[in-house]
Protein backbone atom coordinates (compact mmCIF):
# COMPACT_ATOMS: atom_id res chain seq x y z
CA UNK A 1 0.00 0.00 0.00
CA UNK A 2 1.07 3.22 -0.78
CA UNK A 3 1.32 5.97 1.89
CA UNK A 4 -2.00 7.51 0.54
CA UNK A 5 -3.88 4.30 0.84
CA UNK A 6 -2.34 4.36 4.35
CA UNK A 7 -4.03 7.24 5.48
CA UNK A 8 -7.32 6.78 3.47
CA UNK A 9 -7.46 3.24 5.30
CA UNK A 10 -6.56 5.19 8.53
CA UNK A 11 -10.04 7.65 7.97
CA UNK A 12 -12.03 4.74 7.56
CA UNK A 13 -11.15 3.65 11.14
CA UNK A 14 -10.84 6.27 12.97
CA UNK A 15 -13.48 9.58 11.95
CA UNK A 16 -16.86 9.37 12.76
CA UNK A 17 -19.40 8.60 10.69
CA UNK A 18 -20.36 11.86 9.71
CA UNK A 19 -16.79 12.68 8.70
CA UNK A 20 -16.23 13.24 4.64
CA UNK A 21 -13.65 10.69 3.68
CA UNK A 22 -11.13 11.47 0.99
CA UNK A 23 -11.65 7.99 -0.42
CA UNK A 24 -15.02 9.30 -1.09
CA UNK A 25 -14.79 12.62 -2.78
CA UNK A 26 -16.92 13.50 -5.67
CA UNK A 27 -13.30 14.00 -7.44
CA UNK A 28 -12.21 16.77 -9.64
CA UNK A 29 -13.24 18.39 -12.87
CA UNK A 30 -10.05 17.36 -14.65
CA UNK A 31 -9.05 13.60 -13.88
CA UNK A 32 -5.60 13.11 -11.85
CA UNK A 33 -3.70 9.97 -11.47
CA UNK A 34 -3.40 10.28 -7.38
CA UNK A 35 -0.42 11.10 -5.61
CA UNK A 36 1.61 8.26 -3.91
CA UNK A 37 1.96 9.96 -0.44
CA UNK A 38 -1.18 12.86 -0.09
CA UNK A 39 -4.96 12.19 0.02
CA UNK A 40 -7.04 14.67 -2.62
CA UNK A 41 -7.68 16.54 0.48
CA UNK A 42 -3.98 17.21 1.54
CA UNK A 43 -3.07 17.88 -2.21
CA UNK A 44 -5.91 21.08 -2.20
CA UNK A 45 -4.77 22.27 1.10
CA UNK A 46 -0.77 22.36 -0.66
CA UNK A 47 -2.53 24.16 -4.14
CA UNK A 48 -4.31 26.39 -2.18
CA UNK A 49 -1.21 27.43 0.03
CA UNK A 50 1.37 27.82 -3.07
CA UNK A 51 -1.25 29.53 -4.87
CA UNK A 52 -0.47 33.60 -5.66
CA UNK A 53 -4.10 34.42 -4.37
CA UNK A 54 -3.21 32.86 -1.02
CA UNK A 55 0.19 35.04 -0.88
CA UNK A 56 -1.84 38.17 -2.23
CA UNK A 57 -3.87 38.13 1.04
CA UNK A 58 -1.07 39.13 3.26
CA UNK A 59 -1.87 42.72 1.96
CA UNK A 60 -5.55 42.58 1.58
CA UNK A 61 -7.61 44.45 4.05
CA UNK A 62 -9.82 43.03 6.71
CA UNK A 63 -11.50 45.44 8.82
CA UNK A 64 -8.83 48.59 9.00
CA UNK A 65 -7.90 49.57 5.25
CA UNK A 66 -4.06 49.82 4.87
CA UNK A 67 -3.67 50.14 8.57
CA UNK A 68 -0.02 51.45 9.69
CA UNK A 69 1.11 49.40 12.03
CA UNK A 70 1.99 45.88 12.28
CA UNK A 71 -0.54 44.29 14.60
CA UNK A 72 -3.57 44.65 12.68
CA UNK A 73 -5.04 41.86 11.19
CA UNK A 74 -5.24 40.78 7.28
CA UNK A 75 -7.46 38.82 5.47
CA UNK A 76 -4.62 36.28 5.25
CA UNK A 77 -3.68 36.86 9.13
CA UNK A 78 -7.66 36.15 9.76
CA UNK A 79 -7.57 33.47 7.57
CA UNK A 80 -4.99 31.36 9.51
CA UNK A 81 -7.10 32.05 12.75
CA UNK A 82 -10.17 30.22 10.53
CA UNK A 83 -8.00 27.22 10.17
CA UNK A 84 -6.75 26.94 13.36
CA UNK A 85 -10.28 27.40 14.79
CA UNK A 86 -11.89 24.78 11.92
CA UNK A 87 -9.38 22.38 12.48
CA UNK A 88 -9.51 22.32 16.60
CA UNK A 89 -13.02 21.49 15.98
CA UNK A 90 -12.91 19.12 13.12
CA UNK A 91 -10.22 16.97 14.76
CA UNK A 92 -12.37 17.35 18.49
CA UNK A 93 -14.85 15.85 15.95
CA UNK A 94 -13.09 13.16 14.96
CA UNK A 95 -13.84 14.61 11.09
CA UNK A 96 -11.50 14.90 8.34
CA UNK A 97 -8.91 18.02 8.92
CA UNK A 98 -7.47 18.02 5.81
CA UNK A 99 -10.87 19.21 4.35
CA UNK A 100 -11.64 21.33 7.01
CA UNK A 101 -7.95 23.04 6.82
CA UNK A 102 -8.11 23.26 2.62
CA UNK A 103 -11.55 25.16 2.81
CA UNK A 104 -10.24 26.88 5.25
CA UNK A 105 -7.42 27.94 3.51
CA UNK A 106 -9.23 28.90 0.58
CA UNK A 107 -12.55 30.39 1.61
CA UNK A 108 -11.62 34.21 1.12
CA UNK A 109 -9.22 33.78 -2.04
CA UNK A 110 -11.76 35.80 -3.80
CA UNK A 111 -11.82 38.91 -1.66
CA UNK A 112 -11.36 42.08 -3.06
CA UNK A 113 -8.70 44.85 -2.32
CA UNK A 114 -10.22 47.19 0.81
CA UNK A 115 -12.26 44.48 2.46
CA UNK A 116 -16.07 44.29 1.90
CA UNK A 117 -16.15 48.02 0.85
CA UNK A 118 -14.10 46.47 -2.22
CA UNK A 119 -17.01 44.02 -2.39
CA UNK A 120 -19.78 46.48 -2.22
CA UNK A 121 -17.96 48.81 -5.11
CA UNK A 122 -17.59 45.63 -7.88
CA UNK A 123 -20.64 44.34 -6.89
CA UNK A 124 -22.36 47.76 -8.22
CA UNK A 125 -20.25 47.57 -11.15
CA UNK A 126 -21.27 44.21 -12.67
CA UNK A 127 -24.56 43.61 -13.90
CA UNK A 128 -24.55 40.09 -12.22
CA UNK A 129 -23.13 41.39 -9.39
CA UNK A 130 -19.95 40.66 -7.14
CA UNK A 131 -19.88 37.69 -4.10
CA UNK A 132 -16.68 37.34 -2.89
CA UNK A 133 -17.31 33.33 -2.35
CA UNK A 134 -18.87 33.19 -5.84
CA UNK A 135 -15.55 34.66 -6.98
CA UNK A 136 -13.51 32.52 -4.59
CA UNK A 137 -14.94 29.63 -6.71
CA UNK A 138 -14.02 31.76 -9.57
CA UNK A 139 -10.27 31.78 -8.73
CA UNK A 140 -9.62 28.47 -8.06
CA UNK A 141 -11.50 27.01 -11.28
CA UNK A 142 -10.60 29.50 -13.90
CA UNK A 143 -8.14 32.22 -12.81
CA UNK A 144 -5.17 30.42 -11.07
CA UNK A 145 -2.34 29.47 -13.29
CA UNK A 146 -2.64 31.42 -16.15
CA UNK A 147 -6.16 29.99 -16.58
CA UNK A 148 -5.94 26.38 -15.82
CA UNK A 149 -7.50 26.66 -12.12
CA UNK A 150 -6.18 24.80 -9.56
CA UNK A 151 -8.35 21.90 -10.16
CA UNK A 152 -9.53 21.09 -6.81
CA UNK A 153 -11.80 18.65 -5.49
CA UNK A 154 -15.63 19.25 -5.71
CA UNK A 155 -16.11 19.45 -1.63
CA UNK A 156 -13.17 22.12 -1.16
CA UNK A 157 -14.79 24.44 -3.99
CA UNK A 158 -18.28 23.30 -2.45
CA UNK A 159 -17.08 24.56 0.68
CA UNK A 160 -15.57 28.00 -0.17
CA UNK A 161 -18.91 28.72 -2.30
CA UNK A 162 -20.96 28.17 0.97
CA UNK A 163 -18.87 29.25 3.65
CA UNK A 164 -20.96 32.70 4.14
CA UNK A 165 -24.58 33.88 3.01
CA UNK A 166 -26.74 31.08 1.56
CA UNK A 167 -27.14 27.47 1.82
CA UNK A 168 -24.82 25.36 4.12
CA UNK A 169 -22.25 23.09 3.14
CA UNK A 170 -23.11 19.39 2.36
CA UNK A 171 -20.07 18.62 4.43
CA UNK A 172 -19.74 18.68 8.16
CA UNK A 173 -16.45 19.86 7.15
CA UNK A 174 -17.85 22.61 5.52
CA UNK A 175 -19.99 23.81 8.17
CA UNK A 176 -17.19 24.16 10.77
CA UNK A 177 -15.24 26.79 8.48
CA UNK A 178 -18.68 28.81 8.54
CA UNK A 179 -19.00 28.73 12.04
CA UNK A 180 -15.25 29.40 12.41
CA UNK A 181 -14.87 32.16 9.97
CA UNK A 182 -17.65 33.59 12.40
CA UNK A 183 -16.05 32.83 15.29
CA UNK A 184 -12.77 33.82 14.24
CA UNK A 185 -13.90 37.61 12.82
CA UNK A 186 -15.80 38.73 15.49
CA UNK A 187 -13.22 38.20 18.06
CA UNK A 188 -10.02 39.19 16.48
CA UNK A 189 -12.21 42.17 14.84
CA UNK A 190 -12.79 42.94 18.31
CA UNK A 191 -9.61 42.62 19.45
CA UNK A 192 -8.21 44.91 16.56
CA UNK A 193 -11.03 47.79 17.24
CA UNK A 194 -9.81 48.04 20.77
CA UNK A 195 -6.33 48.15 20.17
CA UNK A 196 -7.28 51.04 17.44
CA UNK A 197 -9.58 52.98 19.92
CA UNK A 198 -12.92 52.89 18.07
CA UNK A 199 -13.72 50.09 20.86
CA UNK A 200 -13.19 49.29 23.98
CA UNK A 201 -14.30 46.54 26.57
CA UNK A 202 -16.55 48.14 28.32
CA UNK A 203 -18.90 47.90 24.98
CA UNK A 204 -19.34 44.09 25.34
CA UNK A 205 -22.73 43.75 27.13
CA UNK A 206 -22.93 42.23 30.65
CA UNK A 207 -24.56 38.98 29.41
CA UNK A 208 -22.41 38.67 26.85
CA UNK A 209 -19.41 38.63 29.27
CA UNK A 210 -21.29 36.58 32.01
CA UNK A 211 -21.58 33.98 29.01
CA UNK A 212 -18.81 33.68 26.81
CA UNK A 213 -15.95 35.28 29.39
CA UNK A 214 -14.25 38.31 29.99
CA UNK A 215 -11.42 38.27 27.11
CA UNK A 216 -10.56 37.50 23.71
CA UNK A 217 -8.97 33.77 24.86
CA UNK A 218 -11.86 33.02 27.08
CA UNK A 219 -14.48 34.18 24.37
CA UNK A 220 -12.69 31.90 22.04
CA UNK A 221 -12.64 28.83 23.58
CA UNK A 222 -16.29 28.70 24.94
CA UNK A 223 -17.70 29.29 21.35
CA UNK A 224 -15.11 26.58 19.77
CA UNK A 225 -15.96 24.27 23.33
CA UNK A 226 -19.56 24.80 22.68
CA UNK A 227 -19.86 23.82 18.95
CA UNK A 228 -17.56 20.67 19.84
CA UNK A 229 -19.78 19.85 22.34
CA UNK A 230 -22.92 20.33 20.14
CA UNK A 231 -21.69 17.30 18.26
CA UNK A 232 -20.94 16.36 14.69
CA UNK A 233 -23.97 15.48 13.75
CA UNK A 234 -25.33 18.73 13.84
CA UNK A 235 -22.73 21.03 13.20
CA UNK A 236 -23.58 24.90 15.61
CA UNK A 237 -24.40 25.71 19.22
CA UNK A 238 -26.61 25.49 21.99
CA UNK A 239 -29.57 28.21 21.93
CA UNK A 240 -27.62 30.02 25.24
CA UNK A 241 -24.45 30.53 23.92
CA UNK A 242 -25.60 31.51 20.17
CA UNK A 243 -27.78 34.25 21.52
CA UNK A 244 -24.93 35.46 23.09
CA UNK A 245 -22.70 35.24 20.03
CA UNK A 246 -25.60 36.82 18.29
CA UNK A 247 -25.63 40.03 20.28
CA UNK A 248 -21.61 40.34 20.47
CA UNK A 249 -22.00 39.96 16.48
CA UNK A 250 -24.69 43.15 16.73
CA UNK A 251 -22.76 45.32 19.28
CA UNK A 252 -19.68 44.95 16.34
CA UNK A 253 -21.73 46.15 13.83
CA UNK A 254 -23.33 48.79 16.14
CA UNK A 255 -20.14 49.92 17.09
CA UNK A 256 -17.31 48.95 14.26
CA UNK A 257 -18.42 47.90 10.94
CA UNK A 258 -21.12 51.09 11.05
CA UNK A 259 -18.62 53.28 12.42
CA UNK A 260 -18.92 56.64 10.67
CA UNK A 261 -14.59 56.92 11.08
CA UNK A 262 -14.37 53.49 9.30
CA UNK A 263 -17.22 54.14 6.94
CA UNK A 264 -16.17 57.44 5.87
CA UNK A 265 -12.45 55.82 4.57
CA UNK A 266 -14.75 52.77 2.85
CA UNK A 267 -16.44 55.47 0.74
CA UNK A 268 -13.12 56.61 -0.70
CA UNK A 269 -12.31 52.89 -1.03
CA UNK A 270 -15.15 52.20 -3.21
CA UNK A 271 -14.89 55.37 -5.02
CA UNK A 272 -11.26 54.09 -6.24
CA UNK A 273 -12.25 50.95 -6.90
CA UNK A 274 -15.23 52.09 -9.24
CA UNK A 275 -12.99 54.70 -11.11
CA UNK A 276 -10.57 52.10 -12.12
CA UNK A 277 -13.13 49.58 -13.18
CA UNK A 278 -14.32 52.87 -15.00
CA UNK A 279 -10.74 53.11 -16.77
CA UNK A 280 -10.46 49.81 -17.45
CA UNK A 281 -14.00 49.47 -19.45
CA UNK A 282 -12.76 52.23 -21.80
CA UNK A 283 -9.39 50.98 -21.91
CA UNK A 284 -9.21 47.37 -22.39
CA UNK A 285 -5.43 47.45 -23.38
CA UNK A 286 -4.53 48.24 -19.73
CA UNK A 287 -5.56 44.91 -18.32
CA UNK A 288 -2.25 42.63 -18.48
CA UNK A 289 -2.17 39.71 -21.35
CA UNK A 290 -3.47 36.75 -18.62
CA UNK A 291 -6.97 38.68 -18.70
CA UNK A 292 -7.49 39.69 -22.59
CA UNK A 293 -8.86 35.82 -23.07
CA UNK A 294 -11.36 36.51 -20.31
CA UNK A 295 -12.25 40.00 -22.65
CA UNK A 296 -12.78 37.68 -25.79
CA UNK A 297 -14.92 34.84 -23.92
CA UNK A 298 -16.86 36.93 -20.98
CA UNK A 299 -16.18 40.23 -21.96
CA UNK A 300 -14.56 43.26 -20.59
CA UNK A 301 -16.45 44.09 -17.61
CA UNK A 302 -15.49 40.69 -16.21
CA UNK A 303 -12.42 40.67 -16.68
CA UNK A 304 -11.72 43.69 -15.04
CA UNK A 305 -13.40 42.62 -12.13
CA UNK A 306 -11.59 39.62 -12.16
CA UNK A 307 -8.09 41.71 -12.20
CA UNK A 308 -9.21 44.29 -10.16
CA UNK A 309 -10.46 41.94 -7.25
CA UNK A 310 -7.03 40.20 -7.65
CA UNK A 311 -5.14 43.26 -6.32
CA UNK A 312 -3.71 43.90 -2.94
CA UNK A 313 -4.75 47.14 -1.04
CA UNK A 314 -1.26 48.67 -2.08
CA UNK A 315 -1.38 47.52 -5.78
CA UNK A 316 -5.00 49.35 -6.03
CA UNK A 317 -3.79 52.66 -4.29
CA UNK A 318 -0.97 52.55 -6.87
CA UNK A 319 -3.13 52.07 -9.46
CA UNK A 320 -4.91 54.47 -8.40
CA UNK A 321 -2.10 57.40 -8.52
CA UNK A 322 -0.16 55.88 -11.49
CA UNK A 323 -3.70 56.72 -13.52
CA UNK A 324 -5.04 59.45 -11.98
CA UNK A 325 -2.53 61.31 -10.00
CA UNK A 326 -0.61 64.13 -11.92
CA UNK A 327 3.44 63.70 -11.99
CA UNK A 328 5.75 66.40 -10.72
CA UNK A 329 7.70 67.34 -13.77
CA UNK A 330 11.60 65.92 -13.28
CA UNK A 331 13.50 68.61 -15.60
CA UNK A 332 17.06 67.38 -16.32
């Protein structure tokens, strides 16, 4: 047996019943001998982490856009908290990490530059509209690789399509990187909001405190202890502790993600955004080579979005000034 067969062997034995088993998987769009020493599972979780999407994220907003400072979180920062979160639970669950860990991994790979203001500003732009997990999907079937996709397995793309609004996951799997995605925002969003001033701790309500705990670590693990104790079978948490999550979830919109200081830098965010989606619509030419086949099959507007929700935070704001920012003349 080869070390693969190993492991998948190892699965059958050892996860619970409502675990996904790699042995199992739907499978790919494009057939793949297997690899000798990786389940499908493990190979997705490598893809996804060598991918330049995954790298890009480092310098994608989360809450704070281009924060100075080096504490702040990213969206690739939050989304190592996800996995971390997901796969405590999955393995407390006796159900398949690697899954949990590669949809982890990959759930935001289609967020835009400048957070969900970035979101907001391409959505208004195409006529179809812009979902960051519809475009997550996007990335890892059609834009990775020069095209190709990263041609992962149907539960991993299943996963990052349904890991927000909408229906759930088919997979248990699945369902823990909503929950921890949840989980994982609202606490280190927290966390960030105080350490910027907008927040403080004296905003959590009483109950709140009295049910989850007083800090970020003892917030964290009651909600992770809670949905392990909830059980696999029915991936969430008890009515107590989700009505508490509930109104922590409310007092961060109340108090952050409305927050007329944070707000008022989204709207110049999405201003940007629309004025070089603007540009590019009249000037096809700009978009580099990778996206003019996207122009010829789907047409420009998509392929703009497609390059323009591919930037970092940086990349846009240079954009930005390399377009529409007048020069100082250098005489010689």
């Amino acid at each position: 047996m080869t070390v693969r067969e190993n492991i998948e062997a190892l699965e059958k034995q050892v996860l619970s019943p409502f675990a996904t088993l790699a042995v199992n998987s739907v499978g790919r769009e494009r057939e793949e001998a297997p690899c000798d020493f990786r389940t499908c599972f493990q190979r997705d979780r490598d893809r996804v982490i060598h991918s330049s999407s995954f790298r890009r994220l480092k310098h994608k907003t989360q809450v704070f856009l281009a924060p100075e400072g080096d504490h702040y979180r990213t969206r690739l920062t939050h989304t190592l908290e996800v996995a971390q979160i997901a796969r405590t639970i999955a393995r407390a669950l006796q159900l398949n990490e690697d899954l949990t860990e590669a949809i982890a991994l990959a759930h935001d790979l289609g967020h835009t530059p400048f957070g969900h203001a970035g979101e907001r500003a391409l959505d208004d732009c195409l006529e179809e509209g812009f979902r960051h997990y519809e475009q997550g999907v996007r990335v890892v079937e059609k834009l990775e690789k020069n095209g190709e996709g990263l041609n992962l397995t149907y539960e991993v793309r299943e996963g990052i399509d349904r890991h927000t609004n909408g229906d759930w996951s088919k997979t248990r799997e699945g369902q823990i990187v909503r929950w921890s995605d949840q989980i994982a925002y609202i606490n280190h969003d927290l966390d960030d909001a105080v350490h910027a001033g907008v927040m403080s701790e004296m905003d959590i309500p009483f109950d709140v405190k009295k049910t989850l705990g007083n800090t970020r670590s003892e917030r964290l693990k009651s909600l992770i202890a809670n949905v392990v104790s909830h059980g696999a079978e029915n991936i969430g948490m008890d009515d107590k502790v989700e009505t508490a999550f509930l109104t922590l979830r409310e007092t961060m919109f109340d108090r952050l993600y409305k927050n007329p200081d944070v707000k008022g830098e989204e709207v110049k965010a999405i201003s940007l955004l629309k004025q070089l989606f603007d540009y590019s619509l009249n000037n096809p030419g700009w978009l580099p080579k990778e996206y003019q086949q996207t122009v010829e099959k789907e047409g420009i507007a998509r392929a703009s979005a497609d390059y323009i929700a591919g930037m970092t935070d940086n990349y846009a704001l240079l954009s930005y000034e390399e377009l529409f920012i007048p020069k100082s003349w250098n005489f010689k």
